[in-house]
N, C-alpha and C. Protein backbone atom coordinates (compact mmCIF):
# COMPACT_ATOMS: atom_id res chain seq x y z
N UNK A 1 16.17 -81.75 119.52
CA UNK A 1 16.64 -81.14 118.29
C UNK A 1 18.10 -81.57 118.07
N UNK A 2 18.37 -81.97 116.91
CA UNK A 2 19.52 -82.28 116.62
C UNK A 2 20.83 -81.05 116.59
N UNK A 3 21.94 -81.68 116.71
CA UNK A 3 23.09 -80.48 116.17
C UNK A 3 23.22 -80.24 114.93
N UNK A 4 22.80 -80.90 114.32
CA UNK A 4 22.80 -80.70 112.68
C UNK A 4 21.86 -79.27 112.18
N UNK A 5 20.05 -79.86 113.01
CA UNK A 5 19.60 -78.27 112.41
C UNK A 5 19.58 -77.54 113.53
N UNK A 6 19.99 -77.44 114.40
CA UNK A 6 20.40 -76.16 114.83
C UNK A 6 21.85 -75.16 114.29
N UNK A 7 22.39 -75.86 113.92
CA UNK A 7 23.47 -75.51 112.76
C UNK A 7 22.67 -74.80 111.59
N UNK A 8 22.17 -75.58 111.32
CA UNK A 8 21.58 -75.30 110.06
C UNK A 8 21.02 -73.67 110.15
N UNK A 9 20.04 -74.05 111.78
CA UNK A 9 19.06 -72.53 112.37
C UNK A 9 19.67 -71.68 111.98
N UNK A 10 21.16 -71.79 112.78
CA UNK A 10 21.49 -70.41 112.81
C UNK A 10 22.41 -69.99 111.85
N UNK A 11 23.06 -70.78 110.33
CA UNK A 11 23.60 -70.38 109.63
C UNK A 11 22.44 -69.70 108.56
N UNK A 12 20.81 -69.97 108.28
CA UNK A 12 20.07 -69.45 107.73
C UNK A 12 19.48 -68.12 108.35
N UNK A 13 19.27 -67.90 109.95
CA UNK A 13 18.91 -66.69 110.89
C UNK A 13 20.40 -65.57 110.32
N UNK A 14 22.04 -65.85 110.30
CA UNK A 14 22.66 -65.25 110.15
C UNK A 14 22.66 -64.65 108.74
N UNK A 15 22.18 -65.83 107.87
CA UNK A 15 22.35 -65.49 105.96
C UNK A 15 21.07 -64.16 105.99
N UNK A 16 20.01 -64.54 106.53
CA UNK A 16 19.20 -63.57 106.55
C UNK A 16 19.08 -62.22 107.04
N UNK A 17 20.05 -61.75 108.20
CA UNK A 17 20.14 -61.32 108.93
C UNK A 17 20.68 -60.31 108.67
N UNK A 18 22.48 -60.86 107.96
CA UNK A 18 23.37 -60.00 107.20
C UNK A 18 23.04 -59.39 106.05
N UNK A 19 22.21 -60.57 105.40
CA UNK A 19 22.11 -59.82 103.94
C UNK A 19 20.59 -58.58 104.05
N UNK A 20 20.12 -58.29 105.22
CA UNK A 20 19.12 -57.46 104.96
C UNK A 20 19.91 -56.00 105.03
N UNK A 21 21.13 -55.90 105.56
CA UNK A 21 21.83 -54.43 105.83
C UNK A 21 21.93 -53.82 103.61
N UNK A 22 21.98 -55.18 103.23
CA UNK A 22 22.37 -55.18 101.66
C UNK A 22 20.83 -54.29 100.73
N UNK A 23 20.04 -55.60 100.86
CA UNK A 23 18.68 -55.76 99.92
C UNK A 23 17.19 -55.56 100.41
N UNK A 24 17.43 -54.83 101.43
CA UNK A 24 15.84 -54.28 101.88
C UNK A 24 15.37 -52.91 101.31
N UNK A 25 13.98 -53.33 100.57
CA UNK A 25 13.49 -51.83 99.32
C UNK A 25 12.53 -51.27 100.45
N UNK A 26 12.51 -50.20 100.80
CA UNK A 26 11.63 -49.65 101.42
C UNK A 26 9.75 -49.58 100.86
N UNK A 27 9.07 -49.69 101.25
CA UNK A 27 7.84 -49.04 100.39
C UNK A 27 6.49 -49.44 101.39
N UNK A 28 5.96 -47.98 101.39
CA UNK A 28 4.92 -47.95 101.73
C UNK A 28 4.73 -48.20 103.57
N UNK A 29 6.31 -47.83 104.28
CA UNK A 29 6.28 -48.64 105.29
C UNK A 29 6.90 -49.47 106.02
N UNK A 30 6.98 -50.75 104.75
CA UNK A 30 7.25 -51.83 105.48
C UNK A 30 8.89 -51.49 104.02
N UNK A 31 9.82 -52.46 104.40
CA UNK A 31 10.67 -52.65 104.13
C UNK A 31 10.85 -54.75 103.51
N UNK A 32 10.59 -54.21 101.91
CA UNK A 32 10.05 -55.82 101.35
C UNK A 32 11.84 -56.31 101.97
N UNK A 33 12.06 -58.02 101.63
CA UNK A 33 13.39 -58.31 101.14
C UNK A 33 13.20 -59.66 101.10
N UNK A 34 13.89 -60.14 99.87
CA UNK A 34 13.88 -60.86 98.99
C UNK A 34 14.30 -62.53 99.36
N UNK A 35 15.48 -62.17 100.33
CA UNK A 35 16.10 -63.14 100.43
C UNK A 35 15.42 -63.99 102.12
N UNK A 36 14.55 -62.70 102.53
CA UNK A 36 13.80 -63.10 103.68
C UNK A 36 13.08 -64.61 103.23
N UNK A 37 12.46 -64.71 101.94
CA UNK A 37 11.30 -65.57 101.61
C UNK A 37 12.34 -66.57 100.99
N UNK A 38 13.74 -66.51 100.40
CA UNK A 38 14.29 -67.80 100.11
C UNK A 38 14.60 -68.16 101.19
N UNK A 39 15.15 -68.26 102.52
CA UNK A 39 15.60 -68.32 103.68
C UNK A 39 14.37 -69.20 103.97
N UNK A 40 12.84 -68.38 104.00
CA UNK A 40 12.24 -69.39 104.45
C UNK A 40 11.54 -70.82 103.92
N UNK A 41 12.20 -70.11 102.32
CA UNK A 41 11.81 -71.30 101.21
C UNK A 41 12.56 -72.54 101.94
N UNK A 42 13.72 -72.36 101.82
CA UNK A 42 14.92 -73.12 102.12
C UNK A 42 15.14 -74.01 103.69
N UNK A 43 14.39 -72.81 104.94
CA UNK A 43 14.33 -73.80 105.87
C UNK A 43 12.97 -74.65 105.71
N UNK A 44 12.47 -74.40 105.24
CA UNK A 44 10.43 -74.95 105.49
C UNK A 44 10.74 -75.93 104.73
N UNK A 45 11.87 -76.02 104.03
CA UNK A 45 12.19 -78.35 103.04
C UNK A 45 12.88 -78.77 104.18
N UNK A 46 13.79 -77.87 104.28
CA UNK A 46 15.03 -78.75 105.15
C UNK A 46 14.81 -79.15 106.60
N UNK A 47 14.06 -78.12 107.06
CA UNK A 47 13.53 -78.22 108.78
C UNK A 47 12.26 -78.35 108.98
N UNK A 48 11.18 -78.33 108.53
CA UNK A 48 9.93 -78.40 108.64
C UNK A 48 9.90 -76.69 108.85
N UNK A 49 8.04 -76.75 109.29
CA UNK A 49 7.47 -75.87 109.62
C UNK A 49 7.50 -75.12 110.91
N UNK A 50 7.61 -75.87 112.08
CA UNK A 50 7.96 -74.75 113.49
C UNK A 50 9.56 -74.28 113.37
N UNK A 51 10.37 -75.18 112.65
CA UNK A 51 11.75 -74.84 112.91
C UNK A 51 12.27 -73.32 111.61
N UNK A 52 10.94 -73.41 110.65
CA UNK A 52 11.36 -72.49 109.59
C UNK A 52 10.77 -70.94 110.79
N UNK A 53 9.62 -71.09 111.43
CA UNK A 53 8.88 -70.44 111.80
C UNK A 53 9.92 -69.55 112.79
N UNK A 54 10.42 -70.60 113.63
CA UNK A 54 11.48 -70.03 114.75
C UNK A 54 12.76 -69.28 114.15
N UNK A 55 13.23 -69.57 112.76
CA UNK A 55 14.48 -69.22 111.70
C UNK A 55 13.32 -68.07 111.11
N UNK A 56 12.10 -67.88 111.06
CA UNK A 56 11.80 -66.16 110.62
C UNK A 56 11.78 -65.53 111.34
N UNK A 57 11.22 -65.69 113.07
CA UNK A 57 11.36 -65.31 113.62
C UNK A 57 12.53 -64.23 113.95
N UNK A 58 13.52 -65.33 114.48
CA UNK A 58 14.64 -64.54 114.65
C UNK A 58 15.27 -63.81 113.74
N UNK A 59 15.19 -63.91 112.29
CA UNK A 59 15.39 -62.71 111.50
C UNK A 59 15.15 -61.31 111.80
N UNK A 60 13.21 -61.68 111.60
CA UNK A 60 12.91 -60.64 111.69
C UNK A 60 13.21 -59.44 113.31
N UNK A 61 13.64 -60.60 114.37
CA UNK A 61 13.84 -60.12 116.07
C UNK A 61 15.28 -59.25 115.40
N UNK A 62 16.02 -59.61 115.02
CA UNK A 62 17.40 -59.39 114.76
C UNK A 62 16.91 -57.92 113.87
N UNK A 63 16.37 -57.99 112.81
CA UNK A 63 16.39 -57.14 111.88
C UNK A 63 16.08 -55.85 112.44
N UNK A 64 14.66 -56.18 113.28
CA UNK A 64 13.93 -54.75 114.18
C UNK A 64 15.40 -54.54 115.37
N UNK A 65 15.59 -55.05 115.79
CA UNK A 65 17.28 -54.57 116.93
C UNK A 65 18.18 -53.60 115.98
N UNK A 66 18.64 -53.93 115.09
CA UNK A 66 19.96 -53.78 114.37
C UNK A 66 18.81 -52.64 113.40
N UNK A 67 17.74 -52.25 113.04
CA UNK A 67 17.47 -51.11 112.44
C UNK A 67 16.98 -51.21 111.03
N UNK A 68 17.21 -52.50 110.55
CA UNK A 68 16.90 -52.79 109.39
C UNK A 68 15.61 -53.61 108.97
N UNK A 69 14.78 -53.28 110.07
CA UNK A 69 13.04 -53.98 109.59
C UNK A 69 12.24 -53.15 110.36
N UNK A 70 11.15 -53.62 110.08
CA UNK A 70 10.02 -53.05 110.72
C UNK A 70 9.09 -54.18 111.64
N UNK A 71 8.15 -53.36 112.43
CA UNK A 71 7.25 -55.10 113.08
C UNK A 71 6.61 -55.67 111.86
N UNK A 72 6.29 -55.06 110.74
CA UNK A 72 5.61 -55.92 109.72
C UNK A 72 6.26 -57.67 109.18
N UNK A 73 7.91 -57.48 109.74
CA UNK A 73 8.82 -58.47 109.49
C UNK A 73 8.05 -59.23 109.85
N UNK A 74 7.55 -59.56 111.17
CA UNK A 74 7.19 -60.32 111.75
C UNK A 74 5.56 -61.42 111.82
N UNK A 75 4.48 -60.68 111.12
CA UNK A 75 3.37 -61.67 110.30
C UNK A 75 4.21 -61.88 109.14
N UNK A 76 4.28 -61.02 108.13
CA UNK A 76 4.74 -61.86 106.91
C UNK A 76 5.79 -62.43 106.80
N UNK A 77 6.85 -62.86 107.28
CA UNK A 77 8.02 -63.50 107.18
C UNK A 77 7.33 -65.12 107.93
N UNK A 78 7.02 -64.67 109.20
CA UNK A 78 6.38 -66.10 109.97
C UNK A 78 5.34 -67.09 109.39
N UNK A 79 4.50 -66.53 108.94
CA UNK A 79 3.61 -66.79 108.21
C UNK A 79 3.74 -67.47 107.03
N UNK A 80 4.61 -67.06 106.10
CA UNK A 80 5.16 -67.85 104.59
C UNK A 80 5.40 -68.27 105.26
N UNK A 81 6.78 -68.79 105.73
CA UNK A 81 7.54 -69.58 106.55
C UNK A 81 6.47 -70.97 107.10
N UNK A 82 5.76 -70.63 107.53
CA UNK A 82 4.52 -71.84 107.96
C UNK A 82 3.74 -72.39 107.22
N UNK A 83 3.30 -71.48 105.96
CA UNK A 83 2.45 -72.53 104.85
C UNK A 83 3.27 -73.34 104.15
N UNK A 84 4.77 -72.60 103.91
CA UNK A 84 5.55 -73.37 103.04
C UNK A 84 6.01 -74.14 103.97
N UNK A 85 6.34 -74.64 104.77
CA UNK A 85 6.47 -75.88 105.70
C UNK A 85 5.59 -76.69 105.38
N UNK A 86 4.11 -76.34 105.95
CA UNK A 86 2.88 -76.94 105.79
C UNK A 86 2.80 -77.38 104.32
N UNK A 87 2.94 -77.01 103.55
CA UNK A 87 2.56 -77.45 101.95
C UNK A 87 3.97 -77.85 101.32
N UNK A 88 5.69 -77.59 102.21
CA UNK A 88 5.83 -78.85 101.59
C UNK A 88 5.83 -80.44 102.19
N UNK A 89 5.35 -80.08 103.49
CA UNK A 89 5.48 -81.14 103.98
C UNK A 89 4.11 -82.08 103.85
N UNK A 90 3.23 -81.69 103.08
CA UNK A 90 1.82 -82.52 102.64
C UNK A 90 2.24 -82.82 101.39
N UNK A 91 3.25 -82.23 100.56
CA UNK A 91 3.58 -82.79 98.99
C UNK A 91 4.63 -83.31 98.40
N UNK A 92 5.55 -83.02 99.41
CA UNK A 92 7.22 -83.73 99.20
C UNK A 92 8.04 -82.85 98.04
N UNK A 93 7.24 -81.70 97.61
CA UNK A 93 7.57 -80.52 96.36
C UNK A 93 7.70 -79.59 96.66
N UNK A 94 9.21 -79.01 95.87
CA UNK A 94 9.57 -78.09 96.86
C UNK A 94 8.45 -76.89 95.93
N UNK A 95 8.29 -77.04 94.77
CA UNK A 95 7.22 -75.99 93.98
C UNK A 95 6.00 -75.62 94.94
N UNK A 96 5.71 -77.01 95.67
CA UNK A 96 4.54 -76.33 96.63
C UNK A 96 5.10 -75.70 97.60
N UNK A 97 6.10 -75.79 98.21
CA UNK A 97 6.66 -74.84 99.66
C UNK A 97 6.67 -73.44 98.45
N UNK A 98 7.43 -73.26 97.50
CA UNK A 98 7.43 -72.01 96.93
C UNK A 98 6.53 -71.33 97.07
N UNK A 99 5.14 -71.90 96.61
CA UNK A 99 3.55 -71.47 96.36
C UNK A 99 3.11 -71.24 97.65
N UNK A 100 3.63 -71.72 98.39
CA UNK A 100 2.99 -71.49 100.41
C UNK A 100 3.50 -70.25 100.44
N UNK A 101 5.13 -70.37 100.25
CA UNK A 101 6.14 -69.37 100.80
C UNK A 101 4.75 -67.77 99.97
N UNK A 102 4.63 -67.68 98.92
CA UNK A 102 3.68 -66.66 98.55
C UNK A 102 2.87 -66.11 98.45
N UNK A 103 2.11 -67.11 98.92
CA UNK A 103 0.51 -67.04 99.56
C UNK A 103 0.78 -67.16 101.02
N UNK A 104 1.52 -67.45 101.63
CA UNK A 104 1.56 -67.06 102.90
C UNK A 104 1.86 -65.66 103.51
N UNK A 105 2.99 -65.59 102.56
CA UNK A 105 3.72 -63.92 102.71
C UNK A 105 2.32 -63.14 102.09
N UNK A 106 3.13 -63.29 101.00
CA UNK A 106 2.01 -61.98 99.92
C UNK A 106 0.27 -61.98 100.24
N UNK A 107 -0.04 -62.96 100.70
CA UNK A 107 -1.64 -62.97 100.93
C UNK A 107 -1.86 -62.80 102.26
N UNK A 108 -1.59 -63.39 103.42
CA UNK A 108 -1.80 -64.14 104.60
C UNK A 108 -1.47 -62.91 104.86
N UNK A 109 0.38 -63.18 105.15
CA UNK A 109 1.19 -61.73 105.84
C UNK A 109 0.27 -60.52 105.77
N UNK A 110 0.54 -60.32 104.49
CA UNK A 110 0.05 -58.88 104.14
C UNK A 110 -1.16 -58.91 104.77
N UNK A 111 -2.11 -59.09 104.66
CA UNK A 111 -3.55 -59.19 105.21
C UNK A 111 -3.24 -58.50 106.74
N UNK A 112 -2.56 -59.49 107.26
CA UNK A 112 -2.59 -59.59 109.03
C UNK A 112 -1.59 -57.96 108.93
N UNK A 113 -0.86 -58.17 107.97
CA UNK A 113 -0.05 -56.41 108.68
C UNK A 113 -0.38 -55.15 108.26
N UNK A 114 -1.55 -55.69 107.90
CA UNK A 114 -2.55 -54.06 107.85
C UNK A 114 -3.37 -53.24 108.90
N UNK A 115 -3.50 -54.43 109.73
CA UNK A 115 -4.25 -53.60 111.72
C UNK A 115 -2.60 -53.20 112.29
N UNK A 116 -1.48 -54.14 111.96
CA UNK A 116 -0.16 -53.66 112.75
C UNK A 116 0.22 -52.40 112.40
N UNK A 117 0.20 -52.18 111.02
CA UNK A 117 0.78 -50.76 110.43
C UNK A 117 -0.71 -49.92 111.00
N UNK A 118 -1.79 -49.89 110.66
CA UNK A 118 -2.55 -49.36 111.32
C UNK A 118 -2.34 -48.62 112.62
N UNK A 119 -2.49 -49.92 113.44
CA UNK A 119 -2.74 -49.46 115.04
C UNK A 119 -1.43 -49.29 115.70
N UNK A 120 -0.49 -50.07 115.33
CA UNK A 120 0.73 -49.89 116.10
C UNK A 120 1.42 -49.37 115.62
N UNK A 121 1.90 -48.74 113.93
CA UNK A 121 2.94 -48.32 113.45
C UNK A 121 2.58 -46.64 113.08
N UNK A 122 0.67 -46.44 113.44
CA UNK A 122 0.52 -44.90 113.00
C UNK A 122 0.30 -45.22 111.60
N UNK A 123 0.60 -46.17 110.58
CA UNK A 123 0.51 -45.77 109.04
C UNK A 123 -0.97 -45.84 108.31
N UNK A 124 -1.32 -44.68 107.92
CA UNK A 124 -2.35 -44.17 107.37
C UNK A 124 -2.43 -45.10 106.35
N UNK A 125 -2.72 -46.71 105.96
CA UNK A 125 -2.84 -47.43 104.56
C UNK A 125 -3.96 -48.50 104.31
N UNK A 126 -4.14 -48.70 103.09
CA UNK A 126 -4.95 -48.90 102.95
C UNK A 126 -5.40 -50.86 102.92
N UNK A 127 -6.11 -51.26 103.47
CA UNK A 127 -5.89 -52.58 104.05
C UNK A 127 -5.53 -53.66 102.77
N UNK A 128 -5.15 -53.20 101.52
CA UNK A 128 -4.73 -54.12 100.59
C UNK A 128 -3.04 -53.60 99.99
N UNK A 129 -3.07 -52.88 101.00
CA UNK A 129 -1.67 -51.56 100.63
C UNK A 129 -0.24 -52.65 100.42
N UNK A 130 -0.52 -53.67 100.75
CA UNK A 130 0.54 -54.58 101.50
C UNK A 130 0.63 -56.14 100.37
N UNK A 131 -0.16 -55.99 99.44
CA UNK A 131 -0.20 -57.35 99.06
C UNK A 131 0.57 -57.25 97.74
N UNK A 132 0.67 -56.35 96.97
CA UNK A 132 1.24 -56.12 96.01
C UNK A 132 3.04 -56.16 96.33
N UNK A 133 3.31 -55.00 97.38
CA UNK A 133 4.85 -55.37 97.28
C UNK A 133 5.06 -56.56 98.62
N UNK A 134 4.85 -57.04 98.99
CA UNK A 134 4.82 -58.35 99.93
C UNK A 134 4.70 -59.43 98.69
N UNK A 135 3.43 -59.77 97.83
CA UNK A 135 3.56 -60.78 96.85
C UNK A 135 4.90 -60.80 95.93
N UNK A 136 5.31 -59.68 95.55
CA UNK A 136 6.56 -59.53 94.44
C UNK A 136 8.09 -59.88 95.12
N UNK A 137 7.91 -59.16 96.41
CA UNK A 137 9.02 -59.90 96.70
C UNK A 137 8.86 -61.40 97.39
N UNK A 138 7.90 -61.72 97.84
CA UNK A 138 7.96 -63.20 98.08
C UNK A 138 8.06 -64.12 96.91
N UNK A 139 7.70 -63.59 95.91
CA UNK A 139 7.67 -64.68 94.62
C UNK A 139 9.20 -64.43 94.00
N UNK A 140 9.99 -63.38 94.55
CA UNK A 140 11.18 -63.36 93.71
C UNK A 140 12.16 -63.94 94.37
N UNK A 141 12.03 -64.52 95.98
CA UNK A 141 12.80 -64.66 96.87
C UNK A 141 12.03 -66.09 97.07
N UNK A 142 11.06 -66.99 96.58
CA UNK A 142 10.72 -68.43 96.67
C UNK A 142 11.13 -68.70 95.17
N UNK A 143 11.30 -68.15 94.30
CA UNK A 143 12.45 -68.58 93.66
C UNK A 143 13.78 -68.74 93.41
N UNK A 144 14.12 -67.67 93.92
CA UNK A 144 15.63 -68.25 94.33
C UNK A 144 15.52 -69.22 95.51
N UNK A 145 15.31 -69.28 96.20
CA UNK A 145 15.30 -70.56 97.96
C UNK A 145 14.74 -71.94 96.49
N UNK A 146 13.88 -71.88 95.79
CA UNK A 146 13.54 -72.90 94.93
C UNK A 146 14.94 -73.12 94.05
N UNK A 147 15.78 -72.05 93.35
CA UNK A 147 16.99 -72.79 92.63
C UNK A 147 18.07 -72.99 93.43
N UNK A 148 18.13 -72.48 94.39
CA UNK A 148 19.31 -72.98 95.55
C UNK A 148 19.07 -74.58 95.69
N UNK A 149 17.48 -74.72 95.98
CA UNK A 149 17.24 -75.99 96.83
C UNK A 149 17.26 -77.04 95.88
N UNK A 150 17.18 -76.78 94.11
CA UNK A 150 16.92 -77.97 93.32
C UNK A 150 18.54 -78.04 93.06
N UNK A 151 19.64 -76.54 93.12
CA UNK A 151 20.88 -77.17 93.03
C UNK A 151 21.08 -78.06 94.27
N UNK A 152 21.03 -77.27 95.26
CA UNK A 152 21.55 -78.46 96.32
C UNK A 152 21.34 -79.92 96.04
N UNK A 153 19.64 -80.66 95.69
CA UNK A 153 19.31 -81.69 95.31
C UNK A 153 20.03 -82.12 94.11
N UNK A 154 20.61 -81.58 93.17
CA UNK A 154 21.36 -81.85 91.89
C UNK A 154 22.69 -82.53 92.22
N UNK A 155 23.92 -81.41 93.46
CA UNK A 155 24.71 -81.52 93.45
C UNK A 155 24.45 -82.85 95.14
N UNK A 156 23.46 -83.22 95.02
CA UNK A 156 23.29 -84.34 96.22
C UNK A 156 23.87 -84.13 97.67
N UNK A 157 23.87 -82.20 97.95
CA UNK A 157 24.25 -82.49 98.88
C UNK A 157 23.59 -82.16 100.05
N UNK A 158 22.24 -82.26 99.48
CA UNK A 158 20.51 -81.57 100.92
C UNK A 158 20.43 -83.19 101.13
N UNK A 159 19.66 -84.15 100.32
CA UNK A 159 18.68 -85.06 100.49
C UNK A 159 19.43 -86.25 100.62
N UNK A 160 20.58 -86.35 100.93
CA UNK A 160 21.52 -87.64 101.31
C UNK A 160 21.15 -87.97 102.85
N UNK A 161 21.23 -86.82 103.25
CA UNK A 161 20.91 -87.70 105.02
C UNK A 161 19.26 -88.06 105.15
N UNK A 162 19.08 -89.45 105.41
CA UNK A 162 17.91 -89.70 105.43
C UNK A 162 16.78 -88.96 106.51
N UNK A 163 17.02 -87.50 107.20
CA UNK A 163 16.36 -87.07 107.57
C UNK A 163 15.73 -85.25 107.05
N UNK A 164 16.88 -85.55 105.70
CA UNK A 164 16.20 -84.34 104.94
C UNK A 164 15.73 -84.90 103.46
N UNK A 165 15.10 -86.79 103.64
CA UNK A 165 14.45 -86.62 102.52
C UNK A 165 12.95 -86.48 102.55
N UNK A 166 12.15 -86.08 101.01
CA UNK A 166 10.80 -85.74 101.58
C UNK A 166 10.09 -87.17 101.88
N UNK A 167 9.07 -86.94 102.34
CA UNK A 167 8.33 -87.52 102.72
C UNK A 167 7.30 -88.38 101.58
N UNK A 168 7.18 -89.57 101.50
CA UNK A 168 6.49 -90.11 100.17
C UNK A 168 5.14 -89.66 100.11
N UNK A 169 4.41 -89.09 99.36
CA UNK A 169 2.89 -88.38 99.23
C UNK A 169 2.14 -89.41 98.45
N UNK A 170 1.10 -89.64 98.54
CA UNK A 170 0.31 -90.54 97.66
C UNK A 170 0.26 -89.91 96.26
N UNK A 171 0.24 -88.83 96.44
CA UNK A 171 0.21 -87.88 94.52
C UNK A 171 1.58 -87.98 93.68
N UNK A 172 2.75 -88.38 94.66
CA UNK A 172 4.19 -88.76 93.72
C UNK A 172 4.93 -89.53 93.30
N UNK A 173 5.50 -89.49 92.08
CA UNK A 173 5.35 -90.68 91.39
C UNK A 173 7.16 -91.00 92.31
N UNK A 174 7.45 -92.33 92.69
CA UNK A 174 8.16 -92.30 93.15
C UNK A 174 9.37 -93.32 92.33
C-alpha cells in the first residue's frame, strides 16, 4: 500500500468520524448519516473497493467507541462501500459508484441489519424497517461524495496521478 492512500485512509476515516458527533438523525434505532455514504462514495473512486471497505469500517469501529453509532454502522456503511467500489470499478463512472453506494447501503445494508437489530440489539422491527431511512440517507450522502468527486475532477486535482485514473470500460466513450 502506498503512502499516498493510506493518507488518503485516514484523512477520510477522520472526515467521517468527526463529522458524525455533528449529523447523525436518530430513527428507528439505527442512527442514519449522510456524510457516512459520501466518504464511501469518495473512497470506492479513489481507492477501490477493499480499501473503501477498510475506510467504513473504521468509521463505523470509531463511531460505536466514541458513542455516536450503533452496530447497524457496520453492514450498511461496509456494504455500500463495496458495491460502489465494485460498480465503479466495472464502469469507470462515478454515477455508477453513487448507484452501488445506494443499493448497497439502502438495499443490501438494510436487509442484513434487520437479524442485527433483531437478535443482537433487542429491537422489536420490522424486517423492511431499515430501507427507507438507510436509502434516503445514502442517496443524499452519494450525492454529495458525487459533487465533491466531479469538483475534484473539474479542478484536476483527483485524476492527475495516473493511479487515480479510471479504468477504460468497453461501454466509454473515451
Amino acid at each position: 500500500m502506498k503512502t499516498r492512500q493510506i493518507a488518503i485512509m485516514g484523512l477520510l476515516t477522520a472526515t467521517g468520524t468527526l463529522s458524525s458527533h455533528i449529523l447523525a438523525i436518530p430513527v428507528a434505532g439505527a442512527k442514519v448519516f449522510p456524510v457516512q455514504h459520501a466518504v464511501n462514495v469518495i473512497s470506492a473512486v479513489t481507492l477501490g473497493p477493499s480499501h473503501a471497505v477498510a475506510v467504513a469500517f473504521g468509521i463505523a469501529l470509531l463511531r460505536n467507541f466514541l458513542g455516536t453509532g450503533t452496530l447497524l454502522a457496520f453492514p450498511g456503511s461496509m456494504i455500500g462501500a463495496f458495491v460502489a467500489g465494485r460498480a465503479y470499478r466495472a464502469t469507470g463512472a462515478v454515477w455508477w459508484a453513487a448507484c452501488g453506494e445506494v443499493f448497497g447501503t439502502g438495499v443490501l445494508g438494510a436487509l442484513v441489519s434487520y437479524p442485527i437489530a433483531r437478535v443482537l440489539m433487542g429491537k422489536d422491527v420490522a424486517a423492511l424497517a431499515y430501507v427507507l431511512p438507510f436509502g434516503t440517507s445514502s442517496m443524499a450522502g452519494a450525492l454529495i461524495g458525487s459533487v465533491v468527486l466531479v469538483a475534484l475532477r473539474r479542478a484536476k486535482m483527483l485524476w492527475d496521478q495516473p493511479a487515480y485514473r479510471p479504468r477504460p470500460h468497453r461501454y466509454t466513450r473515451t
